[in-house]
N, C-alpha and C. Protein backbone atom coordinates (compact mmCIF):
# COMPACT_ATOMS: atom_id res chain seq x y z
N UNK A 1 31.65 9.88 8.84
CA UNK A 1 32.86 10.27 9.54
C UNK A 1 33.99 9.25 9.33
N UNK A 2 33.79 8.90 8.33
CA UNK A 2 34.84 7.44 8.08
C UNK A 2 36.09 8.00 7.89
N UNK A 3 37.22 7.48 7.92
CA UNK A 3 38.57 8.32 7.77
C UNK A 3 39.54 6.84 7.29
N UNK A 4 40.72 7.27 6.61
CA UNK A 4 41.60 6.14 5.97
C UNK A 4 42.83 7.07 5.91
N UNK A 5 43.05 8.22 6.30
CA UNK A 5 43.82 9.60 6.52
C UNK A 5 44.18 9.64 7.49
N UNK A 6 44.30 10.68 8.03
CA UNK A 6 44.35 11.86 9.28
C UNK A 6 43.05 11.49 10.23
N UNK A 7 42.56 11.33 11.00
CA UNK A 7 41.16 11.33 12.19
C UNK A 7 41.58 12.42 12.98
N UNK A 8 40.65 13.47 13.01
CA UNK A 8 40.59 14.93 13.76
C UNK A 8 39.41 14.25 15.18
N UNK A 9 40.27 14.57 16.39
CA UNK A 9 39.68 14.23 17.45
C UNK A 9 38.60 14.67 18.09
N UNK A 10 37.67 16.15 16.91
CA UNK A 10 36.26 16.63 16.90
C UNK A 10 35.48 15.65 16.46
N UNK A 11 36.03 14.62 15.52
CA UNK A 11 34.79 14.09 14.77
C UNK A 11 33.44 13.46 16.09
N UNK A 12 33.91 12.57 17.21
CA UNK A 12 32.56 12.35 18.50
C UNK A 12 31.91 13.51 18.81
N UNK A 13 32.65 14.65 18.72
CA UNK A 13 31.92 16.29 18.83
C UNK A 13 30.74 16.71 17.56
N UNK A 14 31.29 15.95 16.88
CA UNK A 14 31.02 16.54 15.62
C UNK A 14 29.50 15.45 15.41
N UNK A 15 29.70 14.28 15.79
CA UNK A 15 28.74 13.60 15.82
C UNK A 15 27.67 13.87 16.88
N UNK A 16 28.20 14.12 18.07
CA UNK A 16 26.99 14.65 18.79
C UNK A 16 26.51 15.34 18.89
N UNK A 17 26.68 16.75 17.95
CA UNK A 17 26.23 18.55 17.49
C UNK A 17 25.38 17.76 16.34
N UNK A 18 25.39 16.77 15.66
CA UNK A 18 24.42 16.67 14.45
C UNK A 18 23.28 15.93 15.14
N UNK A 19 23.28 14.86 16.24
CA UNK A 19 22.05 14.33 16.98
C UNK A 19 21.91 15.27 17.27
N UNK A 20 22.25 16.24 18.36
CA UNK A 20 21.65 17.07 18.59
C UNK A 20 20.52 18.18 17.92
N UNK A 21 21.16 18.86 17.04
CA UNK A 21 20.60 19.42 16.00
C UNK A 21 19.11 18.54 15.20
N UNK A 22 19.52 17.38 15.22
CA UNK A 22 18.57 16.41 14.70
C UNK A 22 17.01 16.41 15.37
N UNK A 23 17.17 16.41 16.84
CA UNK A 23 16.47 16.26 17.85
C UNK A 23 15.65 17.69 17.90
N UNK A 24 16.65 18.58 18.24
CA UNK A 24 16.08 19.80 18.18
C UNK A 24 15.46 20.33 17.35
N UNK A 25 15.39 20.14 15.69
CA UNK A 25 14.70 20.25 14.91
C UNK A 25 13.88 18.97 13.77
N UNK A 26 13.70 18.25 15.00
CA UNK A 26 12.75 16.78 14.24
C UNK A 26 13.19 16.27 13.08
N UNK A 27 14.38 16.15 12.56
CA UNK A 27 14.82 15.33 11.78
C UNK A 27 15.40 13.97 12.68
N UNK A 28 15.42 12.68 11.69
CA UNK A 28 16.05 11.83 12.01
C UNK A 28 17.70 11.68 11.78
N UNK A 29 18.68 11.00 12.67
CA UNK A 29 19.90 11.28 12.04
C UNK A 29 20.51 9.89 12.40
N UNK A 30 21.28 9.27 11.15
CA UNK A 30 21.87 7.59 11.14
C UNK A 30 23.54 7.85 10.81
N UNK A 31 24.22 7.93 11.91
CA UNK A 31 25.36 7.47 11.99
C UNK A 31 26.05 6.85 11.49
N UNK A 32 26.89 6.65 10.92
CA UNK A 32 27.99 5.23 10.19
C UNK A 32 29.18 5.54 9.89
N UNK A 33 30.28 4.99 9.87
CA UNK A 33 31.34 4.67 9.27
C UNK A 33 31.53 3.33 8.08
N UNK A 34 30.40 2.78 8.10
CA UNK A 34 29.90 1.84 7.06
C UNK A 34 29.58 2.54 5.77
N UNK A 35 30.61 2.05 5.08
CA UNK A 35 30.48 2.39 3.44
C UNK A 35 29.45 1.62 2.99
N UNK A 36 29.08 -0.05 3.10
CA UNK A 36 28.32 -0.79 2.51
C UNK A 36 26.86 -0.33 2.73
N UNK A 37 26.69 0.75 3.45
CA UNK A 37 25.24 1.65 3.69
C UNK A 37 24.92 2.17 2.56
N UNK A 38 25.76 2.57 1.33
CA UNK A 38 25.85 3.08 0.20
C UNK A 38 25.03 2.64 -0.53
N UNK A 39 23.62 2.18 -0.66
CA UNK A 39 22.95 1.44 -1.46
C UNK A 39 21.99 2.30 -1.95
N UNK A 40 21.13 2.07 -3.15
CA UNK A 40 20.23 2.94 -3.78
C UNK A 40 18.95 3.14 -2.79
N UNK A 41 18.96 1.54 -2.15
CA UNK A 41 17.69 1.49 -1.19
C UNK A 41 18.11 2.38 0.06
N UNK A 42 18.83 1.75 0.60
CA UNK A 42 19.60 2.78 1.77
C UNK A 42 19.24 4.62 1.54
N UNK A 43 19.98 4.72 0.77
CA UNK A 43 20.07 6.38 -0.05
C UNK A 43 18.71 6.90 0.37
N UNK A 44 17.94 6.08 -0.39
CA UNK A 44 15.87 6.74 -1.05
C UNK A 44 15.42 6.82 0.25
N UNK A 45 15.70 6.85 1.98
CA UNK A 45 15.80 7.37 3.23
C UNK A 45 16.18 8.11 3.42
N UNK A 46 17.23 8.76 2.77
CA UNK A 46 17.88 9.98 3.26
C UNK A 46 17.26 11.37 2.27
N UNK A 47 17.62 12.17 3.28
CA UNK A 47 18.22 13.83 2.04
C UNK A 47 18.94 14.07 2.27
N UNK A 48 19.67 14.21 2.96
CA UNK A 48 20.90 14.80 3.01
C UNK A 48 22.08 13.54 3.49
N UNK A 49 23.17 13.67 2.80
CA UNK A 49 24.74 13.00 3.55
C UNK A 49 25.26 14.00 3.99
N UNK A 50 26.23 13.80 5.60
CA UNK A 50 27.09 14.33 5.62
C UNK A 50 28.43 13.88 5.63
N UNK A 51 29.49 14.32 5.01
CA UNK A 51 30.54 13.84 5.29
C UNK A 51 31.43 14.87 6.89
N UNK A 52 31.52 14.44 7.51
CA UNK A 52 31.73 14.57 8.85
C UNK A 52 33.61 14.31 8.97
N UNK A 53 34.44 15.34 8.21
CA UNK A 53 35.81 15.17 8.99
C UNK A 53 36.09 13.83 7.90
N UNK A 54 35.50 13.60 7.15
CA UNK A 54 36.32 12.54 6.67
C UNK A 54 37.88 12.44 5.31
N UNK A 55 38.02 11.95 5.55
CA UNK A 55 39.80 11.46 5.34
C UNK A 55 40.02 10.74 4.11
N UNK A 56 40.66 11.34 3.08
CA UNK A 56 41.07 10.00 2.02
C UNK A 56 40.21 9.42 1.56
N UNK A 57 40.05 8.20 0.89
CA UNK A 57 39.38 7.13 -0.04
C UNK A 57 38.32 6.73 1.57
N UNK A 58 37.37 6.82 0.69
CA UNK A 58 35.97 6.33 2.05
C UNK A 58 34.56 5.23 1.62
N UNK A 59 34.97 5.55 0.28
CA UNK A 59 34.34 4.73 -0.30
C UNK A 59 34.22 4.10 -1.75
N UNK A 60 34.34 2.66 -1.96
CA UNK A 60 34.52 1.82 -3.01
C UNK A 60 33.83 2.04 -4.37
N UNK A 61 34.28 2.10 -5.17
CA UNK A 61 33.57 1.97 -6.92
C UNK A 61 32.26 1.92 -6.97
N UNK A 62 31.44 0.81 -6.42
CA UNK A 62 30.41 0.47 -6.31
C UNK A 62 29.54 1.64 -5.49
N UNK A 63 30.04 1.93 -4.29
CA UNK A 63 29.25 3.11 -3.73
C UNK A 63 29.49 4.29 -4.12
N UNK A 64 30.74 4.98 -5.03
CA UNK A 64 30.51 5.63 -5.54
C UNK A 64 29.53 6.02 -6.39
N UNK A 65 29.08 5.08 -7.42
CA UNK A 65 28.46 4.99 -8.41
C UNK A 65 26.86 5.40 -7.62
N UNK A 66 26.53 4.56 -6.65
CA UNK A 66 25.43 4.67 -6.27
C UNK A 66 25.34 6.41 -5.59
N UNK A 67 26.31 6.63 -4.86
CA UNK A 67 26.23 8.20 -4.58
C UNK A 67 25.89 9.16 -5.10
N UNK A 68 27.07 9.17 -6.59
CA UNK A 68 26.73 9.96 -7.48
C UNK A 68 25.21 9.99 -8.37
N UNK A 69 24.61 8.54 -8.56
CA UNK A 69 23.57 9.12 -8.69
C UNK A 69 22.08 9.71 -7.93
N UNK A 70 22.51 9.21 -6.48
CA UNK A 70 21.28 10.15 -5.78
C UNK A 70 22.12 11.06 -5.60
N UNK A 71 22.67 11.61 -5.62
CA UNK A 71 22.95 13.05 -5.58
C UNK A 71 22.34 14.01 -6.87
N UNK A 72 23.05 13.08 -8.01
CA UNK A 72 22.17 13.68 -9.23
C UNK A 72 20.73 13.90 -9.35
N UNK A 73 20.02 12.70 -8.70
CA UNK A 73 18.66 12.70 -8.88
C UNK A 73 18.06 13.48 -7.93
N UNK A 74 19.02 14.40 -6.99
CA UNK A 74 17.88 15.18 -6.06
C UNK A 74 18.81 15.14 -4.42
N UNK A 75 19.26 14.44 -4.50
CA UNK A 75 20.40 14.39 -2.80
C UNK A 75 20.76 15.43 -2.63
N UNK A 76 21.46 15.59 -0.83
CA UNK A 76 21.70 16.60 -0.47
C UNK A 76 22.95 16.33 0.02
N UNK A 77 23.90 16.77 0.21
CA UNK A 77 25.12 16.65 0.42
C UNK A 77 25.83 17.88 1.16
N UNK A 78 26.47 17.66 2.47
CA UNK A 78 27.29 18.68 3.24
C UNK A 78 28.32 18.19 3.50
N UNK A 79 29.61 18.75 3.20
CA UNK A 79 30.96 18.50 3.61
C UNK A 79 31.15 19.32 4.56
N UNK A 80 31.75 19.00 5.43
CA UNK A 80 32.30 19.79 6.75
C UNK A 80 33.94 19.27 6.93
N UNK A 81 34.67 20.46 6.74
CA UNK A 81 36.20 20.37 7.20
C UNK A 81 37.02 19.45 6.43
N UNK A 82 37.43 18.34 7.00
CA UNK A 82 38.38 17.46 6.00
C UNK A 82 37.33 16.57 4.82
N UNK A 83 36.19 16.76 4.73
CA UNK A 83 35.68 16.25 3.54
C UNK A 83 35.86 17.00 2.35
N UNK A 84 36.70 18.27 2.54
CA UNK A 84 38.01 18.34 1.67
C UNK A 84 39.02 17.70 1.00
N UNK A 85 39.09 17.17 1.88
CA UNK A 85 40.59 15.99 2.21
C UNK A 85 39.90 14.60 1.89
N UNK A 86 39.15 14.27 0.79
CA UNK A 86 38.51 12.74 0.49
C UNK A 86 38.70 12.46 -0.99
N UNK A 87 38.32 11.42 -1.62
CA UNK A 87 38.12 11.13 -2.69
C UNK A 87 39.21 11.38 -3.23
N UNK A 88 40.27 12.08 -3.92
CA UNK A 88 41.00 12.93 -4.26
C UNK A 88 40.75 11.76 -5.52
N UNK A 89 41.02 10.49 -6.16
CA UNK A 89 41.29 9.92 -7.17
C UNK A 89 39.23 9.91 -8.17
N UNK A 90 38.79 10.64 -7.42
CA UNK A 90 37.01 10.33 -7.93
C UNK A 90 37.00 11.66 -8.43
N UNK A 91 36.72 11.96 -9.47
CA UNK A 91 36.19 13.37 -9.85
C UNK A 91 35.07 14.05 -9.71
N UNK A 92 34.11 13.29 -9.88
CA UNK A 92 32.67 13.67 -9.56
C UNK A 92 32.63 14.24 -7.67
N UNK A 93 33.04 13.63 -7.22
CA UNK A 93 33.28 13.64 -5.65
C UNK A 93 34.00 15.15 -5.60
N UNK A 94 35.43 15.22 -6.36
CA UNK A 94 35.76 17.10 -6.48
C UNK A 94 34.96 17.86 -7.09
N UNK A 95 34.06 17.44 -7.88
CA UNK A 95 33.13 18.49 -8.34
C UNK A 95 32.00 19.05 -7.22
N UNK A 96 31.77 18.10 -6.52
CA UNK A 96 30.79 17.88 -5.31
C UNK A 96 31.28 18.58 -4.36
N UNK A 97 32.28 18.68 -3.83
CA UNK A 97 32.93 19.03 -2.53
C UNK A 97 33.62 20.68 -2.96
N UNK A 98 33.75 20.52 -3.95
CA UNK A 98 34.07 22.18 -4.71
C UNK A 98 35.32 22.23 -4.58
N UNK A 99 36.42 21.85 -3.87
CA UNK A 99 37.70 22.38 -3.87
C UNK A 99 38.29 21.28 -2.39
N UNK A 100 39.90 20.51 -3.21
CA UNK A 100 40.58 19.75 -2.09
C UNK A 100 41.15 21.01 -1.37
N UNK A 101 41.62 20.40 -0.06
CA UNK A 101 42.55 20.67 0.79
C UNK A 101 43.96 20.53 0.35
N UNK A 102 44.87 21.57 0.27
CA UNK A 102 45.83 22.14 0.44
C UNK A 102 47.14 22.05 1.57
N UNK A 103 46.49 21.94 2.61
CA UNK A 103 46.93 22.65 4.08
C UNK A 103 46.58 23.16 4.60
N UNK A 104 47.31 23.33 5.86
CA UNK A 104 46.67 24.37 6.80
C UNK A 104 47.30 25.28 7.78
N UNK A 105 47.46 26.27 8.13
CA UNK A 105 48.30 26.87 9.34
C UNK A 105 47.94 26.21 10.60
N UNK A 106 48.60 26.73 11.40
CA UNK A 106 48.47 26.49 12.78
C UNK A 106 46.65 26.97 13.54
N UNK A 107 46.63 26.25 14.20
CA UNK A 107 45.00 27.05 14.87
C UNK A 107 45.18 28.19 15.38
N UNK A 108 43.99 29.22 14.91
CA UNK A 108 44.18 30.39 15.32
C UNK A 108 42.86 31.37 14.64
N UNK A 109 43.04 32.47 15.41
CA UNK A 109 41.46 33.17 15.21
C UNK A 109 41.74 33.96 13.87
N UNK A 110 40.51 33.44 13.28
CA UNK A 110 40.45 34.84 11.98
C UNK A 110 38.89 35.11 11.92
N UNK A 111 38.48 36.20 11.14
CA UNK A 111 37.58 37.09 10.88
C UNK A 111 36.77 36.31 9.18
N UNK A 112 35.48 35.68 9.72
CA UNK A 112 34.90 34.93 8.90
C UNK A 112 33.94 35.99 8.33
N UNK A 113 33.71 36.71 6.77
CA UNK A 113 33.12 37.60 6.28
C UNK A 113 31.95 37.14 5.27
N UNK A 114 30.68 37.25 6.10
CA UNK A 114 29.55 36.64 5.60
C UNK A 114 28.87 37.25 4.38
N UNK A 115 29.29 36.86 3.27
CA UNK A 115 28.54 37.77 1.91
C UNK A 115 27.20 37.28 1.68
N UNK A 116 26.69 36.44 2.09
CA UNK A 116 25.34 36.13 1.76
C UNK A 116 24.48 35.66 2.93
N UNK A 117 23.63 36.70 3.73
CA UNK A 117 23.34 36.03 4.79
C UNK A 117 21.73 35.81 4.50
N UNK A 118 21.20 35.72 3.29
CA UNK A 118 19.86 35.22 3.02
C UNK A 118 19.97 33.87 3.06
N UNK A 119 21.07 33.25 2.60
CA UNK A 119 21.10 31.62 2.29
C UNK A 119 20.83 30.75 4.02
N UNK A 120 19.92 29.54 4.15
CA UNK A 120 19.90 29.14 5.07
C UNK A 120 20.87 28.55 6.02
N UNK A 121 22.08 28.62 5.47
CA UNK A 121 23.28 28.04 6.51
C UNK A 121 24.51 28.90 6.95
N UNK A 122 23.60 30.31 6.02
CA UNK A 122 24.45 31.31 7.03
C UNK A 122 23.72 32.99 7.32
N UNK A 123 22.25 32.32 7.33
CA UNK A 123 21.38 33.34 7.72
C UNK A 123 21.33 33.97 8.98
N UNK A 124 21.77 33.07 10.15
CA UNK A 124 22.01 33.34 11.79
C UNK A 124 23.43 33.82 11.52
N UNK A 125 24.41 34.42 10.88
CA UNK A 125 25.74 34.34 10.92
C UNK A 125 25.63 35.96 11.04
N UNK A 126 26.79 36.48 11.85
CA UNK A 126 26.83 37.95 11.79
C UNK A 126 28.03 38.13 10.36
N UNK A 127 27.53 39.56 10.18
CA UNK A 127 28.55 40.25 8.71
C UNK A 127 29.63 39.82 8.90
N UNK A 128 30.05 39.88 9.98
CA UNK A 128 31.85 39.12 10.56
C UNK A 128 31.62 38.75 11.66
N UNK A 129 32.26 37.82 11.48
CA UNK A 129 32.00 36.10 12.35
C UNK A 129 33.58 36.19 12.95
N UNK A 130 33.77 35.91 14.19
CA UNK A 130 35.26 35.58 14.85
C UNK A 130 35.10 34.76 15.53
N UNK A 131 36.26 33.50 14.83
CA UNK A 131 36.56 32.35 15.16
C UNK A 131 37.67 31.76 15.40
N UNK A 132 38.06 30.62 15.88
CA UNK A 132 38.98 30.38 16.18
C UNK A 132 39.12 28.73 15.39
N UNK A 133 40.11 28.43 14.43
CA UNK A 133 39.65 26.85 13.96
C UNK A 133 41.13 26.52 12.75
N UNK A 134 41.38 25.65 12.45
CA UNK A 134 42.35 25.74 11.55
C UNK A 134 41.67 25.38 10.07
N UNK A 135 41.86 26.24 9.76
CA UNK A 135 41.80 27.44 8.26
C UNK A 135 42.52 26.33 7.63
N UNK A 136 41.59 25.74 6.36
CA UNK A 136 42.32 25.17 5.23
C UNK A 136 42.15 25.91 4.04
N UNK A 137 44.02 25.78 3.54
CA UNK A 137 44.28 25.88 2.27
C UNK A 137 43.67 25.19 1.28
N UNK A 138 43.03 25.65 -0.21
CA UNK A 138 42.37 25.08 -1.01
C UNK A 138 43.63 24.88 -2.53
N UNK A 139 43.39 23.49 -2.81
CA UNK A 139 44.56 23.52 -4.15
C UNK A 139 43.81 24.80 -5.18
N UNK A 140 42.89 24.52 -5.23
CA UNK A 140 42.74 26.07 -6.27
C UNK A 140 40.96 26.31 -6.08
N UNK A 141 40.56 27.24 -6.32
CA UNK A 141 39.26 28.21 -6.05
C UNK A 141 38.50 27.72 -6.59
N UNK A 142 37.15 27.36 -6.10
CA UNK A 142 36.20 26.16 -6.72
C UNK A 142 35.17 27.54 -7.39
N UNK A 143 35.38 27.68 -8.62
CA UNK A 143 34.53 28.41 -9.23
C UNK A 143 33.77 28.17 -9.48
N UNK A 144 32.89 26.87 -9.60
CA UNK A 144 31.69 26.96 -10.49
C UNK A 144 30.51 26.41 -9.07
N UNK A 145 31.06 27.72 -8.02
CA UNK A 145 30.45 27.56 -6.79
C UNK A 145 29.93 28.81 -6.49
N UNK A 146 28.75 28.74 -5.48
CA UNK A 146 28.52 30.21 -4.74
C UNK A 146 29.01 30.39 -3.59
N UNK A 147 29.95 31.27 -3.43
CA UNK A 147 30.49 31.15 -2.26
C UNK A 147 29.71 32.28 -1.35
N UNK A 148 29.78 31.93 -0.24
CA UNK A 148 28.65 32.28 1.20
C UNK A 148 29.48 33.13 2.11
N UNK A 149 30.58 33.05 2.23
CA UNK A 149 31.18 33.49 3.15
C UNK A 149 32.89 33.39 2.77
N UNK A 150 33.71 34.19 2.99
CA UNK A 150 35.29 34.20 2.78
C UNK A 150 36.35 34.78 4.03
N UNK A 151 37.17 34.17 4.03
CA UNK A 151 37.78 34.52 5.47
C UNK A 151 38.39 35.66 4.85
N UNK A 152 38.82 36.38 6.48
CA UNK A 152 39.62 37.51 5.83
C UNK A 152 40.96 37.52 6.08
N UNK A 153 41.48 37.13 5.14
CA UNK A 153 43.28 36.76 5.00
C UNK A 153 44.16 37.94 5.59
N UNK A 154 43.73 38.94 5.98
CA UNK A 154 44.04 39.89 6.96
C UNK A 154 43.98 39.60 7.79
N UNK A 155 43.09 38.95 8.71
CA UNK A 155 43.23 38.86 10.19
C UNK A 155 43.56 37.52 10.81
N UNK A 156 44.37 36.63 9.48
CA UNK A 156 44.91 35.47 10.33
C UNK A 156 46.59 35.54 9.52
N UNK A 157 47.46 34.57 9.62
CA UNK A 157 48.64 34.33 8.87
C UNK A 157 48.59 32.57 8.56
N UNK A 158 49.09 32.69 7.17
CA UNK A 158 49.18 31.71 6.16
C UNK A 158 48.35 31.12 5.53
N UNK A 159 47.29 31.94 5.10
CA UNK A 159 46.45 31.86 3.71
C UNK A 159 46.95 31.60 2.58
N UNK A 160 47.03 30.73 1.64
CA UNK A 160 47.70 30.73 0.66
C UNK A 160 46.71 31.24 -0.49
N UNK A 161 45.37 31.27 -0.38
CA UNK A 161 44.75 32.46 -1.00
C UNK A 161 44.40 33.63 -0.61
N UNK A 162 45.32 34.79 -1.21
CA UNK A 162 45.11 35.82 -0.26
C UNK A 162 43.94 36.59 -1.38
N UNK A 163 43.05 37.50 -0.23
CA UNK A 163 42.38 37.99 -1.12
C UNK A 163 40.81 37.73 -1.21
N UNK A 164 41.07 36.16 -1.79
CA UNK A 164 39.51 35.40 -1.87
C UNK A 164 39.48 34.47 -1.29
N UNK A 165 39.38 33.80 0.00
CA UNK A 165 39.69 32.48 0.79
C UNK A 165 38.59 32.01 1.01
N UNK A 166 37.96 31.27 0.23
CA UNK A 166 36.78 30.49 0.38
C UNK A 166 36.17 30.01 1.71
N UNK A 167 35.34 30.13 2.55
CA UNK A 167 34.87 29.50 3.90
C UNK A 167 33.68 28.30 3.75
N UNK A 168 32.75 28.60 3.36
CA UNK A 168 31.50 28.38 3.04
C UNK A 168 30.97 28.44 1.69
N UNK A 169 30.16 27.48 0.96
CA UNK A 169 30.13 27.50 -0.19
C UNK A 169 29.30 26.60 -0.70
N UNK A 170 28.12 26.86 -1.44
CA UNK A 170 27.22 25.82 -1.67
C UNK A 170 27.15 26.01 -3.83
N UNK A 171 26.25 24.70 -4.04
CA UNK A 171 26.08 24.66 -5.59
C UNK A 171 25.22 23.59 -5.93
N UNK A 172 24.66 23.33 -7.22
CA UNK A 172 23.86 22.48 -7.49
C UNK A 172 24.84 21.47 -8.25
N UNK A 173 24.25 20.13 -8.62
CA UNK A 173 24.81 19.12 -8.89
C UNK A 173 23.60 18.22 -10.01
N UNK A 174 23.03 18.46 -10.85
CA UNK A 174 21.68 18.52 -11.91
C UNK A 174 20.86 18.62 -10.72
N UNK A 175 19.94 17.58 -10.57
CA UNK A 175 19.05 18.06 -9.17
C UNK A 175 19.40 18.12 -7.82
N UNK A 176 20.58 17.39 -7.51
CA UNK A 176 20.91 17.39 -5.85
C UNK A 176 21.91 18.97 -5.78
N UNK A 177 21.92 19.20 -4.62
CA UNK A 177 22.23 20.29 -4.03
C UNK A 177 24.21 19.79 -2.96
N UNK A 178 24.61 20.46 -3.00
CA UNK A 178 25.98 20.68 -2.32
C UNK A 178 26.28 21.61 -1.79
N UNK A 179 26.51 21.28 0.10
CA UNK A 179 27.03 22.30 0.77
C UNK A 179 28.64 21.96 1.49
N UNK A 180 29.02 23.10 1.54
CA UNK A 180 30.71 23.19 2.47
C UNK A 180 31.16 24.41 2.98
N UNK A 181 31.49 23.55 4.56
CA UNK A 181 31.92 24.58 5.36
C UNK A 181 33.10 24.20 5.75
C-alpha cells in the first residue's frame, strides 16, 4: 500500500478486508509499506503480492529486478485500484498490471458485467454487479489480457472507453500469474 502519489483514504479499509479475508480463509497475510522487503529470500514466503491503492514509483531498481523475477518464476500478483497508477517509468510492471490509469469521473454507481464467472475472483459475482466506486479511465486496452468482467458505459457518465471498459482482468506472466480489479 505504499504511495509517493495520490493516498486514497480506503487504503486502512483496504488493509483490514485482506487480514480479514486472510483469517477467514487460513492464509497468512504481511503488511508493509517497506520496499526493502523486496528480497529474493523475502519473496520465496510469499504467493501472492498485493499492490493495495498504490501510487507512483514504489519501488527501487534493485527491487524491481527481484520482483520481476519471482513473478516470472511462478508469483502471484493482484493489483487493486490505483496499482494502476504505479510504476509508470518500469515496463515489465505495465505489462503486469495490464493497463495505466487515465482518470477518473466523479464517484458514482455503474453496472459491473460479469463475462466470466467460472474464474475464481469472480465466481461469487452476479451477471451484473451494481456498484458504486470511482471508475478508472485506462490510457489504452490491455490486450494481451483476459478480461473477467467490463463495466457498462451505459449506466454511468465519463467512460472514456465506451463500449469495452475493462473492470477485472487477469493473465499469465511465463509462470507467475496476474490479477486486476
Amino acid at each position: 500500500s505504499k504511495t509517493s502519489g495520490f493516498r486514497h483514504g480506503s487504503i486502512q479499509s483496504g488493509r483490514k478486508a485482506i487480514e480479514s479475508i486472510g483469517k477467514k480463509y487460513g492464509f497468512q497475510v504481511e503488511l508493509t509499506e517497506d520496499p526493502a522487503l523486496f528480497t529474493e529470500a523475502k519473496l520465496k514466503k510469499h504467493q501472492v503480492v498485493v499492490f493495495l491503492n498504490t501510487t507512483q514509483d514504489v519501488l527501487a531498481e534493485p527491487q524491481e529486478k527481484v520482483f520481476e523475477q519471482w513473478i516470472r518464476g511462478g508469483g502471484g500478483y493482484l493489483g487493486i485500484h490505483a496499482a494502476s497508477d504505479t510504476e509508470y517509468q518500469w515496463s515489465f510492471y505495465g505489462h503486469l498490471v495490464g493497463a495505466y490509469f487515465s482518470g477518473h469521473p466523479r464517484v458514482q454507481p455503474a453496472i459491473v458485467e460479469v463475462k466470466n464467472r467460472k474464474h475464481p475472483a469472480t465466481a461469487h459475482l452476479p451477471e451484473k454487479w451494481q456498484r458504486t466506486d470511482e471508475w478508472y479511465n485506462f490510457k489504452k486496452f490491455p490486450e494481451h489480457v483476459k478480461v473477467l468482467a467490463y463495466l457498462d458505459t451505459d449506466s454511468y457518465e465519463g467512460s472514456t472507453m465506451k463500449g469495452k471498459h475493462p473492470a477485472i482482468w487477469c493473465h499469465e506472466v511465463d509462470q507467475g500469474r496476474a490479477l486486476y480489479t
